[in-house]
C-alpha atoms as a PDB file:
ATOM      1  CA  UNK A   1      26.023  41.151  -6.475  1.00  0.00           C
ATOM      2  CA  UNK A   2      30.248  41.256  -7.536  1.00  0.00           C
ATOM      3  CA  UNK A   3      28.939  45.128  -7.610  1.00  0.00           C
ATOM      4  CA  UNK A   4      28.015  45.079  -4.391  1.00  0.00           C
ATOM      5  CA  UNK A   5      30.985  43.278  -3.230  1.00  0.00           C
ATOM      6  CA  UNK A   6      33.528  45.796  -5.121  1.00  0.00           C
ATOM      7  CA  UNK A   7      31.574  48.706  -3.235  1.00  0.00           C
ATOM      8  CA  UNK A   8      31.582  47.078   0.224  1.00  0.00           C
ATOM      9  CA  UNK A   9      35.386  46.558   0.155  1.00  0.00           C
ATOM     10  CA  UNK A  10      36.002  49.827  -0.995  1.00  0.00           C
ATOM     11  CA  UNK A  11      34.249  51.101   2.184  1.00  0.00           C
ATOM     12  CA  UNK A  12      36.077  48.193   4.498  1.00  0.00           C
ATOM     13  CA  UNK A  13      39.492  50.011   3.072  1.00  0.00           C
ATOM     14  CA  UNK A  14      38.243  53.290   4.263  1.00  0.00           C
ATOM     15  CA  UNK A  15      37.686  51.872   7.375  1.00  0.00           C
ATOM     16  CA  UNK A  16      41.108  50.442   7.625  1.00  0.00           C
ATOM     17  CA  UNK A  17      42.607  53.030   6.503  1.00  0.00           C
ATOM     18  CA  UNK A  18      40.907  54.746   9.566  1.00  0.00           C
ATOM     19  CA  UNK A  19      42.161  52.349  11.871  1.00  0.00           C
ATOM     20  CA  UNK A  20      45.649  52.122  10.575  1.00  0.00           C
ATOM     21  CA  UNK A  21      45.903  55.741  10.935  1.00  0.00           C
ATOM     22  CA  UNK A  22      45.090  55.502  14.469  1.00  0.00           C
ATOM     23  CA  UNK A  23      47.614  52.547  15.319  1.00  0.00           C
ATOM     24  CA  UNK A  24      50.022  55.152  13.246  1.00  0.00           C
ATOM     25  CA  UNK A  25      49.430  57.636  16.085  1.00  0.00           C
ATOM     26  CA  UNK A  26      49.379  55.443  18.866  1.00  0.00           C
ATOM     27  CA  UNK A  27      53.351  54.792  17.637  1.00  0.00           C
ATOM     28  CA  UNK A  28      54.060  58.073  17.340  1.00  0.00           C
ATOM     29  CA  UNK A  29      52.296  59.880  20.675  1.00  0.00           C
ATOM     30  CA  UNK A  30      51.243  56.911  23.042  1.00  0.00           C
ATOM     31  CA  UNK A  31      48.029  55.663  23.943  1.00  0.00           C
ATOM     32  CA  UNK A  32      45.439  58.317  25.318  1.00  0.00           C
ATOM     33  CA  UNK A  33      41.589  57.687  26.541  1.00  0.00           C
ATOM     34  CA  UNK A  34      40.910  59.966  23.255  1.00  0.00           C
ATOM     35  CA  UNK A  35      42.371  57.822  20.967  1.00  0.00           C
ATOM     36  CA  UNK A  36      41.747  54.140  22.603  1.00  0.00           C
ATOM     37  CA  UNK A  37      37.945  55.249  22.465  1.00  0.00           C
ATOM     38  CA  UNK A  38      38.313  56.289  18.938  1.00  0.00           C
ATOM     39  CA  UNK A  39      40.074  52.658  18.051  1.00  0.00           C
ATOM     40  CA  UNK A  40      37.440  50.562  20.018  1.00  0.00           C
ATOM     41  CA  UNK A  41      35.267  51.786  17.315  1.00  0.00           C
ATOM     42  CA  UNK A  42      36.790  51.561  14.430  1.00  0.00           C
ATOM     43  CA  UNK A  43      37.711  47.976  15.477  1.00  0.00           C
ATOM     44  CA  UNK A  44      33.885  47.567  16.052  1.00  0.00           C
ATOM     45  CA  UNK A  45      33.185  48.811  12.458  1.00  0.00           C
ATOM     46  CA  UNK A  46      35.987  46.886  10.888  1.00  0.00           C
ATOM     47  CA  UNK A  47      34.743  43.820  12.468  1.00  0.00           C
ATOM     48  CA  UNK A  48      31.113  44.369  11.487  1.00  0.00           C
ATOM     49  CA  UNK A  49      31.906  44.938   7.864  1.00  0.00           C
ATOM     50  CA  UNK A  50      33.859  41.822   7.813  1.00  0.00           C
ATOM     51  CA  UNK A  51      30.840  39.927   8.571  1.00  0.00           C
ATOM     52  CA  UNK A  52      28.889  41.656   6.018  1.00  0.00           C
ATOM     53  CA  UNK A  53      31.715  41.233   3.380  1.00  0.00           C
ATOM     54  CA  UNK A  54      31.421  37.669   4.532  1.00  0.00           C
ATOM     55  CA  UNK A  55      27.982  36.737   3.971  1.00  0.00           C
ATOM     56  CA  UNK A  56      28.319  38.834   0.590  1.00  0.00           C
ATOM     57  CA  UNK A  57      31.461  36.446   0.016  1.00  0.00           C
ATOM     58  CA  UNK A  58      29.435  33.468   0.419  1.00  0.00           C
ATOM     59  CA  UNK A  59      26.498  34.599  -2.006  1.00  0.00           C
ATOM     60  CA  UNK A  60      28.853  36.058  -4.548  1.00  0.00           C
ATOM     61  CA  UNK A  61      30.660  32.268  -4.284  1.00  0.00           C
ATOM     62  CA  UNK A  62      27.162  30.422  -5.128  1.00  0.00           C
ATOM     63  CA  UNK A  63      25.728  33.019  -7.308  1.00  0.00           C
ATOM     64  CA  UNK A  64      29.045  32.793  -9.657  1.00  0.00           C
ATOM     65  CA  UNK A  65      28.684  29.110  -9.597  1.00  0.00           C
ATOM     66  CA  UNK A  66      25.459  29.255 -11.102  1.00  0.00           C
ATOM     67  CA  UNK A  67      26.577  30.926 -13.809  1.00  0.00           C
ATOM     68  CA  UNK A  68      29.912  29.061 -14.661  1.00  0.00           C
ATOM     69  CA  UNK A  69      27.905  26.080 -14.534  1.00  0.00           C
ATOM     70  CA  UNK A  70      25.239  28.154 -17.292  1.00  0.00           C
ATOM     71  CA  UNK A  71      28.241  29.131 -19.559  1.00  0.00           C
ATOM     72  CA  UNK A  72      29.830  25.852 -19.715  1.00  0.00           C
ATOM     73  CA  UNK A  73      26.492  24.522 -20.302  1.00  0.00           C
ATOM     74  CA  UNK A  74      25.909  27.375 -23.194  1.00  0.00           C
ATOM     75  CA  UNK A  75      29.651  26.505 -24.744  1.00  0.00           C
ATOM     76  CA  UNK A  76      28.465  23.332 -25.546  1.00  0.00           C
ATOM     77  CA  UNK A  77      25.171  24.325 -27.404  1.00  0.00           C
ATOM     78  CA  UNK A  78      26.949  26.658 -29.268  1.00  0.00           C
ATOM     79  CA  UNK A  79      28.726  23.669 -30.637  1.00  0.00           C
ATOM     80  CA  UNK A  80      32.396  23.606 -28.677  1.00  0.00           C
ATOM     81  CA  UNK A  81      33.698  19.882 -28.402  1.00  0.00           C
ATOM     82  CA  UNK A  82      36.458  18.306 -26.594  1.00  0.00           C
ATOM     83  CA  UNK A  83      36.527  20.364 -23.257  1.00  0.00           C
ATOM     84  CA  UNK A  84      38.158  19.033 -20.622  1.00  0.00           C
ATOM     85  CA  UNK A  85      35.668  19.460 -17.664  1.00  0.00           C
ATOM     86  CA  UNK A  86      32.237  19.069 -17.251  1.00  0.00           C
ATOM     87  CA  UNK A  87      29.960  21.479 -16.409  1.00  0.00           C
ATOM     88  CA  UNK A  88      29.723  20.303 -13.156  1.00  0.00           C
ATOM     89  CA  UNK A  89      33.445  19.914 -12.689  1.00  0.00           C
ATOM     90  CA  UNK A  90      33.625  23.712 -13.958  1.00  0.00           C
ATOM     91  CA  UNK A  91      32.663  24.526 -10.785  1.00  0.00           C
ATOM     92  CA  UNK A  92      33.858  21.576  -8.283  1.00  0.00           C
ATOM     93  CA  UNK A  93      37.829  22.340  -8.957  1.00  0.00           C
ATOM     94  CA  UNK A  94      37.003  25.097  -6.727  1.00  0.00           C
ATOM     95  CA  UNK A  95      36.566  23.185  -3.770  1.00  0.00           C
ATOM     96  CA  UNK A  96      39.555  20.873  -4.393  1.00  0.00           C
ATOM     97  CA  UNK A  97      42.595  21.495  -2.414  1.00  0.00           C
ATOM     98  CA  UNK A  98      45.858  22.140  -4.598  1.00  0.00           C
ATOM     99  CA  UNK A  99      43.965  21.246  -7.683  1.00  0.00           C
ATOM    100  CA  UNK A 100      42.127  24.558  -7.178  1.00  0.00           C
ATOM    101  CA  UNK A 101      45.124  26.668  -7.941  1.00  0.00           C
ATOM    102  CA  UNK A 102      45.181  25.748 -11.785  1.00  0.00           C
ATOM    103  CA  UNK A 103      42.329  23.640 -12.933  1.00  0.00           C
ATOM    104  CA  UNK A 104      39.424  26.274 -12.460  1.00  0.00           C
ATOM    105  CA  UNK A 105      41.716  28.779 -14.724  1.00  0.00           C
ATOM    106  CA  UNK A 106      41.710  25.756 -17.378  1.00  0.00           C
ATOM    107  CA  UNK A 107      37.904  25.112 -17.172  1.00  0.00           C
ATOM    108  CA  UNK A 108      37.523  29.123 -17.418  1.00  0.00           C
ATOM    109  CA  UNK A 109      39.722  29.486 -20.390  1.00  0.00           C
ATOM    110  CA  UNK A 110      38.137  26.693 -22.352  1.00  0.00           C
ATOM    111  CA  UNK A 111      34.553  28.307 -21.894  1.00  0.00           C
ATOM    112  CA  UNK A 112      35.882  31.339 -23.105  1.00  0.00           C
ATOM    113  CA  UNK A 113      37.931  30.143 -26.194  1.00  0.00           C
ATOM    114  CA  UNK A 114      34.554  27.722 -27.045  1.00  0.00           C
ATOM    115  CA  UNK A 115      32.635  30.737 -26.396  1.00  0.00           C
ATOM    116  CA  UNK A 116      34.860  33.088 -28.735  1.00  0.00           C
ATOM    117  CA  UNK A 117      35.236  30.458 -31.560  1.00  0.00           C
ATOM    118  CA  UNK A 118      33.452  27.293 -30.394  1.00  0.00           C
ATOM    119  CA  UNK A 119      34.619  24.952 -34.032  1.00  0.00           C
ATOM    120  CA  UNK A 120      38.600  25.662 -33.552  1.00  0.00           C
ATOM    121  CA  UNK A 121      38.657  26.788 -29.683  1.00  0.00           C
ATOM    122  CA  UNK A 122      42.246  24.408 -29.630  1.00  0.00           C
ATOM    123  CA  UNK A 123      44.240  27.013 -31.406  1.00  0.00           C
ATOM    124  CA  UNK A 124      43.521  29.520 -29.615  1.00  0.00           C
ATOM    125  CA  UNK A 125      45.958  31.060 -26.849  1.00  0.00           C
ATOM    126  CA  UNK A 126      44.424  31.951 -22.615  1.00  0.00           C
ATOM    127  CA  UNK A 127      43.367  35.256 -22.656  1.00  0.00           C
ATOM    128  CA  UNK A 128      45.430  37.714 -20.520  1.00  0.00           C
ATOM    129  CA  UNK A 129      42.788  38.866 -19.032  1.00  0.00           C
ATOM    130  CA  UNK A 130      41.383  35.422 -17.243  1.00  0.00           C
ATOM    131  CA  UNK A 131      45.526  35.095 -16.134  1.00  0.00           C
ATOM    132  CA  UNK A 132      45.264  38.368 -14.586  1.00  0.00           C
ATOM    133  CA  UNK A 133      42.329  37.360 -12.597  1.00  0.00           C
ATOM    134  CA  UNK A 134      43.398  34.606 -11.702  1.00  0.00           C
ATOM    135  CA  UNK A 135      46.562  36.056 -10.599  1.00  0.00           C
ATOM    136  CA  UNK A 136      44.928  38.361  -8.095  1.00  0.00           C
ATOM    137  CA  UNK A 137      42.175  35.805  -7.353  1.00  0.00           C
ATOM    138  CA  UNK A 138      44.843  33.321  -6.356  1.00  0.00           C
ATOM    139  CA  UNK A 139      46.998  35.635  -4.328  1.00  0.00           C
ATOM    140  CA  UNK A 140      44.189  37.283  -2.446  1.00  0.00           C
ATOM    141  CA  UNK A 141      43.117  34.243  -1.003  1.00  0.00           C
ATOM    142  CA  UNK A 142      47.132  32.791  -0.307  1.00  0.00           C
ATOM    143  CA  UNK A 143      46.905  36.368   1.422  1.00  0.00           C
ATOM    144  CA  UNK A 144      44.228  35.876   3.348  1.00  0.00           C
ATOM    145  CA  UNK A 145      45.371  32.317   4.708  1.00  0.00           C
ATOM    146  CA  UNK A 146      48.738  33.660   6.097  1.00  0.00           C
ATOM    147  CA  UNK A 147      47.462  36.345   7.659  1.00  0.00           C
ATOM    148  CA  UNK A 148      44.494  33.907   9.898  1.00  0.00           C
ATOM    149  CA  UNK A 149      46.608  30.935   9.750  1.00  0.00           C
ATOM    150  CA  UNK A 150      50.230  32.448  10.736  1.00  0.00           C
ATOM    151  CA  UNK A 151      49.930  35.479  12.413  1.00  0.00           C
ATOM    152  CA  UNK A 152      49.226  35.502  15.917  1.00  0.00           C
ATOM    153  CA  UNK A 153      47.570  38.382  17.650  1.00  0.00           C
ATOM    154  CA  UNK A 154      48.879  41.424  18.742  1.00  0.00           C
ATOM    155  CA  UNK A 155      48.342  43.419  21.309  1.00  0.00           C
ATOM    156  CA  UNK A 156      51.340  46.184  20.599  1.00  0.00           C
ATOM    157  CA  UNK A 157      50.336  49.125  18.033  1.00  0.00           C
ATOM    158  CA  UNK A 158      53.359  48.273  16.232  1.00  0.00           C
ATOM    159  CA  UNK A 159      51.751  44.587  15.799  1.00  0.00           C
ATOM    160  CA  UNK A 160      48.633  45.647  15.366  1.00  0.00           C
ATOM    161  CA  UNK A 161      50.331  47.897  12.762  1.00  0.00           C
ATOM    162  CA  UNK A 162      51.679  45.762  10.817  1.00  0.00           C
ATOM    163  CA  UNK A 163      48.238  43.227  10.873  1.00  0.00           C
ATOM    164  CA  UNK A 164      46.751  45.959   9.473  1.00  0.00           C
ATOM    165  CA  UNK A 165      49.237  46.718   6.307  1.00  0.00           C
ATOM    166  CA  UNK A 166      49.044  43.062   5.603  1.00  0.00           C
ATOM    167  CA  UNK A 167      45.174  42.919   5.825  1.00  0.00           C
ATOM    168  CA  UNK A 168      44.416  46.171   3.929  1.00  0.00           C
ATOM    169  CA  UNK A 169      47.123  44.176   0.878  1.00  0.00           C
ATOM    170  CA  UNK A 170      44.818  41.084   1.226  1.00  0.00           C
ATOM    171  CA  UNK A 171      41.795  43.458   0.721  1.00  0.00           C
ATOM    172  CA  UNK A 172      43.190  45.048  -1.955  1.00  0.00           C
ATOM    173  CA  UNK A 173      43.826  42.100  -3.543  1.00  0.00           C
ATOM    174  CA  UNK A 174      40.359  40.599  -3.100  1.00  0.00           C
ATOM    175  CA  UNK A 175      38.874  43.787  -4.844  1.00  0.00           C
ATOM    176  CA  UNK A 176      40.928  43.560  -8.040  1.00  0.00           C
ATOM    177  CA  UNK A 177      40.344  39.850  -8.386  1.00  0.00           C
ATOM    178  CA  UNK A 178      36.318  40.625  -8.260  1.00  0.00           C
ATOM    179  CA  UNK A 179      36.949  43.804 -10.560  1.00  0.00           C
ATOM    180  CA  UNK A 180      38.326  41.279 -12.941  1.00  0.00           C
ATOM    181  CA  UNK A 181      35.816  39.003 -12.496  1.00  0.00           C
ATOM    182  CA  UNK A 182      32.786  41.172 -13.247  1.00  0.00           C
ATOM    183  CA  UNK A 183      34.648  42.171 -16.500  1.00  0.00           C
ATOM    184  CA  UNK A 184      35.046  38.514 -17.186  1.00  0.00           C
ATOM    185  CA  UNK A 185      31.886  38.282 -16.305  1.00  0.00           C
ATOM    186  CA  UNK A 186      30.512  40.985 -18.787  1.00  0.00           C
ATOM    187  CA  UNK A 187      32.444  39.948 -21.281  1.00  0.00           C
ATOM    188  CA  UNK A 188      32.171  36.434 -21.715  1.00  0.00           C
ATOM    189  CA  UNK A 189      27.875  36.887 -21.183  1.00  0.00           C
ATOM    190  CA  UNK A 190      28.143  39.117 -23.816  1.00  0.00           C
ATOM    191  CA  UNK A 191      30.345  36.728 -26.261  1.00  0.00           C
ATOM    192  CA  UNK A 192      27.726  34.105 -25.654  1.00  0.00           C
ATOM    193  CA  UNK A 193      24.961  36.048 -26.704  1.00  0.00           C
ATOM    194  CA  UNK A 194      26.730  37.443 -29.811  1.00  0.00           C
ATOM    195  CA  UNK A 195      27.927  33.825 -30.977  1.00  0.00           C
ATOM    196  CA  UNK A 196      24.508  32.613 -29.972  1.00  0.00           C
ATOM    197  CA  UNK A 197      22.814  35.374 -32.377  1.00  0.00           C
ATOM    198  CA  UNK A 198      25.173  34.830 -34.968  1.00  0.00           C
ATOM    199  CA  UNK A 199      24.355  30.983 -35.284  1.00  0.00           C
ATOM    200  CA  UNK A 200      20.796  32.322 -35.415  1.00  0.00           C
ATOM    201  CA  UNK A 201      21.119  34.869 -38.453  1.00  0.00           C
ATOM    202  CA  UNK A 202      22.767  31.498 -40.164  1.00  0.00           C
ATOM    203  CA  UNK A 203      20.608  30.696 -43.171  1.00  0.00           C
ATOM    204  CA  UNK A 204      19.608  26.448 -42.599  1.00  0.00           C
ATOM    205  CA  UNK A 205      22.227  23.785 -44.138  1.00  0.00           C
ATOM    206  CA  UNK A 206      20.171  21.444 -46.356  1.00  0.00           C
ATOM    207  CA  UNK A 207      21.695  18.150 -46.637  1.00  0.00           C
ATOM    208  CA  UNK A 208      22.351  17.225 -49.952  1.00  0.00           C
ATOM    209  CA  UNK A 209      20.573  14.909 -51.934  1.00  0.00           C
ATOM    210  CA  UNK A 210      21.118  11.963 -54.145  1.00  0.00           C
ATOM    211  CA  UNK A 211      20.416  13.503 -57.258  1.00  0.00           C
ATOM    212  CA  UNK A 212      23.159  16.581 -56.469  1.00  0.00           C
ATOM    213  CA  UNK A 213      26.013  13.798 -56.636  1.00  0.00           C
ATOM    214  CA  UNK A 214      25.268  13.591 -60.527  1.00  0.00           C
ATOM    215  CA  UNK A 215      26.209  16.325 -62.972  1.00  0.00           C
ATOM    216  CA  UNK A 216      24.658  16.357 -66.201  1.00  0.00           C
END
């Protein structure tokens, strides 16, 4: 489904590109019927394929809930202790204003470190690549909030211009935070299952008995 995502933003960028390089040439030579024709439909597309990328959004947001709620669930059978957040609160921080700019990272990183070594997870330093997603991830969506919640709309191509540099950055931004994400994705599924089958190929602990305390 992130695959999906990736692949419909890379064709909402094509489409923007389109546009923008129609606003580009409504600087440079005026408006013509040609050309107004040629932007009522790209505008048409554009919007369309927002609403797609939209619902996708939406699915992609409860389908990756699922499964940080699974993997903080799977950290703690694979024997991490001491994590900060519940499984349920793994995914909640999301949907807390403010608190959603750091505590989801911290959840994120402690299911990965309990994942990676789940005995001695507290000595372990954040991955750079879960910063670098969250980097982008925060930063598309501050993008995205300026540009619906501060911008007002324009009906000059140089406005419209410039709505459309900062929209295509916002985009561009949104794909590279779900790039990283479906490689954080990836990997930390596949850390699971290794640490998982690991703990499996264990030979059994016997406890000790009595008897063993004694040496004759």
């Amino acid at each position: 489904m992130i695959g999906a995502f990736v692949l419909l933003t890379l064709a909402v960028l094509g489409v923007m590109a389109y546009g923008l390089q129609l606003l580009q040439q409504g600087i440079d030579s005026g408006i013509t019927a040609t050309l107004q024709d040629k932007l009522a439909g790209a505008g048409w597309l554009q919007l369309n394929l927002f609403r797609l990328q939209l619902v996708l959004m939406l699915a992609c947001y409860i389908w990756a809930g699922c499964w940080v709620y699974r993997m903080a669930c799977n950290v703690r059978a694979l024997g991490a202790r001491g994590l900060d957040d519940s499984p349920g609160w793994a995914v909640g921080w999301y949907a807390v204003p403010v608190m959603n700019l750091v505590r989801p990272l911290r959840a994120m990183t402690q299911i990965w470190l309990g994942s990676q070594a789940p005995t001695r997870w507290q000595k372990l330093g954040t991955p750079s690549l879960l910063r670098l997603w969250w980097v982008f991830w925060v930063a598309g969506n501050l993008s995205y909030w300026f540009v619906t919640q501060y911008l007002k709309p324009e009906h000059t191509f140089d406005g419209l211009h410039t709505q459309q540099l900062l929209l295509i950055g916002g985009q561009g931004l949104n794909l590279c935070a779900a790039a990283l994400f479906l490689l954080v994705v990836t990997r930390l599924t596949r850390m699971q299952v290794e640490q998982h089958e690991q703990q499996q190929a264990m030979p059994p602990v016997h406890a000790a008995s009595l008897a063993d305390a004694f040496v004759a």
